[in-house]
C-alpha atoms as a PDB file:
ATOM      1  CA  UNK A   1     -29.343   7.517  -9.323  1.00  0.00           C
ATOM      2  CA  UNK A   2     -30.492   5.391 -12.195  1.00  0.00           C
ATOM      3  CA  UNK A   3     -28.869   2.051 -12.753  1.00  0.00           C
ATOM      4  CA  UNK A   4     -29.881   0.275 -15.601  1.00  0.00           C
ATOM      5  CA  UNK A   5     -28.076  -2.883 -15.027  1.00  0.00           C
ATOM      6  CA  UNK A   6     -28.641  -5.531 -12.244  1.00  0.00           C
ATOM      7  CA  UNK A   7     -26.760  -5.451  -9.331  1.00  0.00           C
ATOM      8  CA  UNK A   8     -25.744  -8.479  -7.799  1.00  0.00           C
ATOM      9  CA  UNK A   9     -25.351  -8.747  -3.787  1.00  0.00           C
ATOM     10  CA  UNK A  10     -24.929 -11.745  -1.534  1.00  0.00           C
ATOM     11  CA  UNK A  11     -28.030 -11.172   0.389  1.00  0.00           C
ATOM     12  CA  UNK A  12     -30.767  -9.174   1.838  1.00  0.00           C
ATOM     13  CA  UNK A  13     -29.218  -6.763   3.730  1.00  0.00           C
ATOM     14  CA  UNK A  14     -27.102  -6.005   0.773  1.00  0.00           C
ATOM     15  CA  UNK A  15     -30.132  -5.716  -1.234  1.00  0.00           C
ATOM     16  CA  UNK A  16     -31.678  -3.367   0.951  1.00  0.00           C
ATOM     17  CA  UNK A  17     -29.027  -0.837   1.088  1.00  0.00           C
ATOM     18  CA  UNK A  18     -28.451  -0.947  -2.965  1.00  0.00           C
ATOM     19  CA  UNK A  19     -31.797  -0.004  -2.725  1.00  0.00           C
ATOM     20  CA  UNK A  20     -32.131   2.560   0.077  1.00  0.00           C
ATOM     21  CA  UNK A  21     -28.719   4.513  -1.805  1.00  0.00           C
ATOM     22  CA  UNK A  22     -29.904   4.013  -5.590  1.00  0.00           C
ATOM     23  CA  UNK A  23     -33.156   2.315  -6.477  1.00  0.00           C
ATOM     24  CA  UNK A  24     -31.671  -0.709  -8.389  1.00  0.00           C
ATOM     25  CA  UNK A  25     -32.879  -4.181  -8.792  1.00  0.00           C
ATOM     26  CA  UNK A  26     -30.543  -7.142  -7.638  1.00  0.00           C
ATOM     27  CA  UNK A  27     -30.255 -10.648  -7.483  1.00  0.00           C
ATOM     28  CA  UNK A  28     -29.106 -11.904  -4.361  1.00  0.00           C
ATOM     29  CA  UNK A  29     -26.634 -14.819  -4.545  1.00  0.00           C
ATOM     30  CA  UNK A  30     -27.688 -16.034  -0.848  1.00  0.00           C
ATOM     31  CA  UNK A  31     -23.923 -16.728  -0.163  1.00  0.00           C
ATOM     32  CA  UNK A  32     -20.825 -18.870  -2.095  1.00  0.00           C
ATOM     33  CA  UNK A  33     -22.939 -21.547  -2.478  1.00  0.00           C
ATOM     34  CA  UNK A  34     -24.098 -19.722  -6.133  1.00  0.00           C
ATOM     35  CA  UNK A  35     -26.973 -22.360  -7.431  1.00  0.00           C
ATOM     36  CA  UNK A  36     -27.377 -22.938 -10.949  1.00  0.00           C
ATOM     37  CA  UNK A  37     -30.606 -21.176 -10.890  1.00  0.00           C
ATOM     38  CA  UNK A  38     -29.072 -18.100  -9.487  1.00  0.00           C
ATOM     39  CA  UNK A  39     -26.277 -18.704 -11.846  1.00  0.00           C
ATOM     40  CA  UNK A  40     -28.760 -18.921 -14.798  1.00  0.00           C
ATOM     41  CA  UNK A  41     -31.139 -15.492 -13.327  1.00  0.00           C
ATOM     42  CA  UNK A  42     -27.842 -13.928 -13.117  1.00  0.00           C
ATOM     43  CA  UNK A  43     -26.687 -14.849 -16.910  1.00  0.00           C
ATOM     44  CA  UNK A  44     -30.260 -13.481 -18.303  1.00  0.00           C
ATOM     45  CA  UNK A  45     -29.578 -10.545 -16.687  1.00  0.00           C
ATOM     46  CA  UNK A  46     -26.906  -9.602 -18.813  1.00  0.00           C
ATOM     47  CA  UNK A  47     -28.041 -10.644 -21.540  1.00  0.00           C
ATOM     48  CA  UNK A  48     -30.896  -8.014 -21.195  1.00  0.00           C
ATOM     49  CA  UNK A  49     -29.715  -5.429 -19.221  1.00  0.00           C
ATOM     50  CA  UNK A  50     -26.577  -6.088 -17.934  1.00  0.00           C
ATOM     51  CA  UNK A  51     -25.157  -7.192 -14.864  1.00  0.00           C
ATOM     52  CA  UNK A  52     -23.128  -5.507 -11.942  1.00  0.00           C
ATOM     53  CA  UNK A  53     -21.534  -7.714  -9.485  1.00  0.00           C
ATOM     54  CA  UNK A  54     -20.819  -5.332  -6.026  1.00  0.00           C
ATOM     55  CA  UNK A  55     -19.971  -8.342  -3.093  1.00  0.00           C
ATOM     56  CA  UNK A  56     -17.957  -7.573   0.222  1.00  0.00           C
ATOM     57  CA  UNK A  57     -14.644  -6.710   0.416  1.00  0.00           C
ATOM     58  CA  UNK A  58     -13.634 -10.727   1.852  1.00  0.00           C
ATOM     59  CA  UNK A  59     -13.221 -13.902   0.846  1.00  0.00           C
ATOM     60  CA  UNK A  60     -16.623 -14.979   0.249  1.00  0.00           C
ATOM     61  CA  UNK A  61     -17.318 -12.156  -1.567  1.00  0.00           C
ATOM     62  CA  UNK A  62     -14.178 -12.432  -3.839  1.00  0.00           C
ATOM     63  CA  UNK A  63     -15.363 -16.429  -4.504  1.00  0.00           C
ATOM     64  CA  UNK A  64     -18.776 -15.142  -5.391  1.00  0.00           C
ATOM     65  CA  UNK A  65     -17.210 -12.584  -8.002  1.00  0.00           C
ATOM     66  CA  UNK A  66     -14.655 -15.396  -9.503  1.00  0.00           C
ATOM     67  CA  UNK A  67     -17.159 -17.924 -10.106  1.00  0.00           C
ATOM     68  CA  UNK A  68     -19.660 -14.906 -11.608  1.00  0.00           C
ATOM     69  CA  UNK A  69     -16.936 -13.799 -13.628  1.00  0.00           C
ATOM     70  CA  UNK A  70     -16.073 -17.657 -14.591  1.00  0.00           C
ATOM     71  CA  UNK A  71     -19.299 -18.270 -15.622  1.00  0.00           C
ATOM     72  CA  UNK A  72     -20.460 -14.857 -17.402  1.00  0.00           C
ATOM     73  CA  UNK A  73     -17.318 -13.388 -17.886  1.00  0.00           C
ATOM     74  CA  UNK A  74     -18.669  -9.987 -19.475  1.00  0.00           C
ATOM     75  CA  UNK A  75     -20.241  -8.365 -16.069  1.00  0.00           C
ATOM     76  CA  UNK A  76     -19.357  -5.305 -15.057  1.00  0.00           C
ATOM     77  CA  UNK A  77     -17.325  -4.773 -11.440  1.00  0.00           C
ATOM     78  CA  UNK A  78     -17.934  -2.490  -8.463  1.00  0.00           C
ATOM     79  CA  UNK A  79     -16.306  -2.585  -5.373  1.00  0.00           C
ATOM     80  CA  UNK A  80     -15.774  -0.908  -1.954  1.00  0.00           C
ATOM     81  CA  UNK A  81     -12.732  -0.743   0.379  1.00  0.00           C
ATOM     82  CA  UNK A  82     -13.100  -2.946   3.701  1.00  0.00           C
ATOM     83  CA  UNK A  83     -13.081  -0.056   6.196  1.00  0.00           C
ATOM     84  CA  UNK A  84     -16.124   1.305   4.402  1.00  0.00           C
ATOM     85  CA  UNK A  85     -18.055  -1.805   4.875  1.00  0.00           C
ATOM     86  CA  UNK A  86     -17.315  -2.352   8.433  1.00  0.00           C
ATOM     87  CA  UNK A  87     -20.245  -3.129  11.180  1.00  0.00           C
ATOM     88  CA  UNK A  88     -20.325   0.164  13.571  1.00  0.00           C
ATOM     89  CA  UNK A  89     -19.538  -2.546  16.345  1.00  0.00           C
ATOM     90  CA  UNK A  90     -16.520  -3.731  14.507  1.00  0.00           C
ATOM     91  CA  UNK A  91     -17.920  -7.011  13.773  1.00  0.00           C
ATOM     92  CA  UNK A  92     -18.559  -7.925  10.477  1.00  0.00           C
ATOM     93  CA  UNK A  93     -17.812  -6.945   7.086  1.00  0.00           C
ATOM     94  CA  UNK A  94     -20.552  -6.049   4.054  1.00  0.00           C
ATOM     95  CA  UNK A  95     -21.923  -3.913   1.960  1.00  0.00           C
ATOM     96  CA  UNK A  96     -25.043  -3.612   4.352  1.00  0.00           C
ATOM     97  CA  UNK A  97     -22.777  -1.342   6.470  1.00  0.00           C
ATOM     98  CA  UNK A  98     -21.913   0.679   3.758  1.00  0.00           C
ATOM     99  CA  UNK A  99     -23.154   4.555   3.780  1.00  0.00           C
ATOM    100  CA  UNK A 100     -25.442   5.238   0.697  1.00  0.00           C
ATOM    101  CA  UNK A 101     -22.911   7.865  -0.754  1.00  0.00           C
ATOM    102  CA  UNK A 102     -20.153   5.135  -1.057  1.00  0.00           C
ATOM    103  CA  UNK A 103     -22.587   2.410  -2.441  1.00  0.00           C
ATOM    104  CA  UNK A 104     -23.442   5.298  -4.882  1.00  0.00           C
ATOM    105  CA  UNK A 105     -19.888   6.005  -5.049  1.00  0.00           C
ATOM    106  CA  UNK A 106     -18.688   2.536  -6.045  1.00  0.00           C
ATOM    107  CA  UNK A 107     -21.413   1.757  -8.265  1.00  0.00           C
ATOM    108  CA  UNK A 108     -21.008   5.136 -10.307  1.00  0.00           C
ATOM    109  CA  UNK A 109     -17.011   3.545 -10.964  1.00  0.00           C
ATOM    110  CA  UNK A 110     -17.822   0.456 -12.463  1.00  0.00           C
ATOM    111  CA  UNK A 111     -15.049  -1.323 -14.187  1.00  0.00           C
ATOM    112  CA  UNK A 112     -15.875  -4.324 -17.026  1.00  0.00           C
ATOM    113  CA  UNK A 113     -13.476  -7.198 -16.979  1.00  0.00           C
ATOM    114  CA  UNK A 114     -11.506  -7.318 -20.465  1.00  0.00           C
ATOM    115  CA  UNK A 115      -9.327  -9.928 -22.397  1.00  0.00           C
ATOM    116  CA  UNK A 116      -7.741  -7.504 -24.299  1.00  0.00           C
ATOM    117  CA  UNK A 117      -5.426  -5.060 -22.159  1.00  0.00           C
ATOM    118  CA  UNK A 118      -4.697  -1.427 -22.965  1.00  0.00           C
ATOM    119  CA  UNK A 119      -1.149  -1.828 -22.120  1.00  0.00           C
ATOM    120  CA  UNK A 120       0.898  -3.995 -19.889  1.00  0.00           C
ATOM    121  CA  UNK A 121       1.822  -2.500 -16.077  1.00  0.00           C
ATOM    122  CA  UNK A 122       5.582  -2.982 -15.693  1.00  0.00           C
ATOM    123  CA  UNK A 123       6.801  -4.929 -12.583  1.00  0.00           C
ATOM    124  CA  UNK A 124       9.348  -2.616 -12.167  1.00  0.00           C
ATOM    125  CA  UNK A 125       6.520   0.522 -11.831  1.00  0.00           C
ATOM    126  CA  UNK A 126       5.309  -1.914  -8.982  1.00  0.00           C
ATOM    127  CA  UNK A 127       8.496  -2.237  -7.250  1.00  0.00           C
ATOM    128  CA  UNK A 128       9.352   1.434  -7.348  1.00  0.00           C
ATOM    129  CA  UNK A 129       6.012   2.685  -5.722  1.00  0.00           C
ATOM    130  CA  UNK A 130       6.555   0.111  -3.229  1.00  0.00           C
ATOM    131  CA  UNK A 131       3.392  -1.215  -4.064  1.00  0.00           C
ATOM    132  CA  UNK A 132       5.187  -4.643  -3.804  1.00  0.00           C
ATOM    133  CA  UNK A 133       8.139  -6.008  -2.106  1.00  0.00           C
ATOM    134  CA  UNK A 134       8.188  -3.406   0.757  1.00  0.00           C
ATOM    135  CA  UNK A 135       7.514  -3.357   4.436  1.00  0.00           C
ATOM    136  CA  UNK A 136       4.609  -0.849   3.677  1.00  0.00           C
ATOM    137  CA  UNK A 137       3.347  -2.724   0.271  1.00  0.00           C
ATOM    138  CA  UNK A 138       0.541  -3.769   1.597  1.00  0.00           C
ATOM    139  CA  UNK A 139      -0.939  -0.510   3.463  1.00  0.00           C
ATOM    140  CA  UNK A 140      -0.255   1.170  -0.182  1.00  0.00           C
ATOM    141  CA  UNK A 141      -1.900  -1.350  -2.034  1.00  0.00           C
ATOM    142  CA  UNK A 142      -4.749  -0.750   0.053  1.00  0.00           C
ATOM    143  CA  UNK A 143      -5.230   2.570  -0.467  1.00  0.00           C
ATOM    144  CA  UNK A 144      -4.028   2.612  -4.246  1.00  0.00           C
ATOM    145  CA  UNK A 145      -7.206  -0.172  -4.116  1.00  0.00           C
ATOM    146  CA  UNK A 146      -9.423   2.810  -2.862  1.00  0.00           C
ATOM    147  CA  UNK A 147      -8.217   5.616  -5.312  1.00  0.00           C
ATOM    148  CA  UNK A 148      -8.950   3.067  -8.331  1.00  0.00           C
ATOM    149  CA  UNK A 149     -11.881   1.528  -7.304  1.00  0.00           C
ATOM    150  CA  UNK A 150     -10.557  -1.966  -8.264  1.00  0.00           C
ATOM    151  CA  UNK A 151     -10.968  -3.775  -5.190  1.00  0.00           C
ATOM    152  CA  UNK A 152      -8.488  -4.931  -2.297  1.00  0.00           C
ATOM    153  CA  UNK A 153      -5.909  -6.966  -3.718  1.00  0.00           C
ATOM    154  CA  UNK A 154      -2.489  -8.689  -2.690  1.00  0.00           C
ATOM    155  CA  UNK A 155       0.623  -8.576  -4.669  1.00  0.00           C
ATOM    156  CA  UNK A 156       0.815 -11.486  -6.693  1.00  0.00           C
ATOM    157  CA  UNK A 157      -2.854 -10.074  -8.039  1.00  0.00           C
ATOM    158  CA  UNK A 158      -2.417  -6.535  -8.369  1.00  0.00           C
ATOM    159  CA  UNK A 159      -0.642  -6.927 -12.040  1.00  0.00           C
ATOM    160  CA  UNK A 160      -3.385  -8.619 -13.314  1.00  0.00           C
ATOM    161  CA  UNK A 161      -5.904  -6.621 -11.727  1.00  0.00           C
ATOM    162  CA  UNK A 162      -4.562  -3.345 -13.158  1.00  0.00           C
ATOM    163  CA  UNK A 163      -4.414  -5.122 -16.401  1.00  0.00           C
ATOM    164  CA  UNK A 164      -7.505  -6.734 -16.305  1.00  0.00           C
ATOM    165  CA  UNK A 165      -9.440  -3.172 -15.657  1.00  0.00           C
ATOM    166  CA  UNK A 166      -8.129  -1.336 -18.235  1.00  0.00           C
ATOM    167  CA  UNK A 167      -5.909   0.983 -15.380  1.00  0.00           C
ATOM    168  CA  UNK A 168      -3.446   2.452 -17.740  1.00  0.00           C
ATOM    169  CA  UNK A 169       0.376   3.388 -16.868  1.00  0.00           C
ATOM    170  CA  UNK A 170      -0.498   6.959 -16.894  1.00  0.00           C
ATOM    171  CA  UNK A 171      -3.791   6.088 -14.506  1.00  0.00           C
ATOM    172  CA  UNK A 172      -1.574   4.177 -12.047  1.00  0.00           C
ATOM    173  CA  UNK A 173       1.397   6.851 -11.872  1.00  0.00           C
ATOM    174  CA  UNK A 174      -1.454   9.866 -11.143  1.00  0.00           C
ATOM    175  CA  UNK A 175      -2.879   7.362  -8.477  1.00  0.00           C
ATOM    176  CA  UNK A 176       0.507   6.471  -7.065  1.00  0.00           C
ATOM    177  CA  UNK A 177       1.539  10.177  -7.325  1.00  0.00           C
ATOM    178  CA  UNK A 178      -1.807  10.890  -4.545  1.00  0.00           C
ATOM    179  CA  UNK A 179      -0.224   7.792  -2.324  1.00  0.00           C
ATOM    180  CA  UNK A 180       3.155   9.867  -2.150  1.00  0.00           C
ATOM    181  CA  UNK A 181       1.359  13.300  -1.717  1.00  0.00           C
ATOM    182  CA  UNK A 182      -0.362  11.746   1.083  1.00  0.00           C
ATOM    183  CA  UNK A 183       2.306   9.879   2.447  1.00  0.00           C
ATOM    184  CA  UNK A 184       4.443  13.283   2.623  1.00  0.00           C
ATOM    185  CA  UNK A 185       1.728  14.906   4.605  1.00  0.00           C
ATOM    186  CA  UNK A 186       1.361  12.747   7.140  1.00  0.00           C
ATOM    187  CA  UNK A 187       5.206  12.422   7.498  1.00  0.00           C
ATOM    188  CA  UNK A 188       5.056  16.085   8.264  1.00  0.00           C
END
């Protein structure tokens, strides 16, 4: 696989399996803590070859992405669900648990943050799929997460997520139209 953009991890480990599954450079933010330095590698990065920022599936990981995205708000987006990133003993979270077909996987459905939206998701859409409001919101949203590629989110986000990605009406319905499929299967 060749990447011609950066990838940005949170550390080490994460840079070693980027590596081991594609071959591309990173910068490692070494945590939330982002310095201004690694701020500063990470904007010249983008400015010559462009920047993709792949952290774990948690809360630090979501910080390091928001203050990226605050501070170089053209980046490009990858992300993996949380039950592919998770240590074989259970413990732990992060893309250095990740198989190389998924990192490939992820990084291959890259998503670039936008001001301008293709068109608006209506709330009702959301309701109906019971992607919000619902007992089972949240296991949906999880997987609908997975079939987009656009990250775990809750549901005060996931408007503005689909928006922010570009995931058209006629995206989401195909997507949600999988999460019934499946649904009816395993209700068999």
């Amino acid at each position: 696989m060749n990447i011609e953009e950066v990838v940005v991890v949170e550390g080490k480990s994460d840079t070693v399996a980027v590596k081991r599954a594609t071959g591309a450079d990173t910068i490692e933010t070494n945590g939330s803590a982002i310095s201004e330095k690694t701020i500063e590698r990470i904007r010249h990065a983008q400015r010559t070859r462009g920047v993709i920022v792949f952290t774990d599936p948690d809360f630090p990981g979501r910080r390091i992405r928001a203050i990226i995205e605050e501070q170089i708000p053209d980046v490009k987006h990858a992300f993996l669900p949380k039950k592919e990133t998770l240590a074989k003993n259970g413990r732990g979270v992060g893309i250095e648990h990740a198989n190389d077909e998924a990192i490939r996987q992820a990084l291959a459905s890259v998503y670039t943050v936008s001001e301008h939206t293709i068109e608006e998701i209506p709330m009702a859409t959301l309701l109906e799929a019971r992607l919000i409001g619902h007992t089972d919101s949240r296991k949906r949203r999880e997987r609908l997460s997975e079939l987009l590629h656009i990250g775990q989110v809750n549901g005060k986000g996931l408007k503005k997520r689909l928006e922010m990605f570009r995931i058209s009406v006629t995206k989401l319905n195909e997507a949600i139209q999988v999460l019934d499929e499946e649904e009816m299967k395993t209700d068999v």
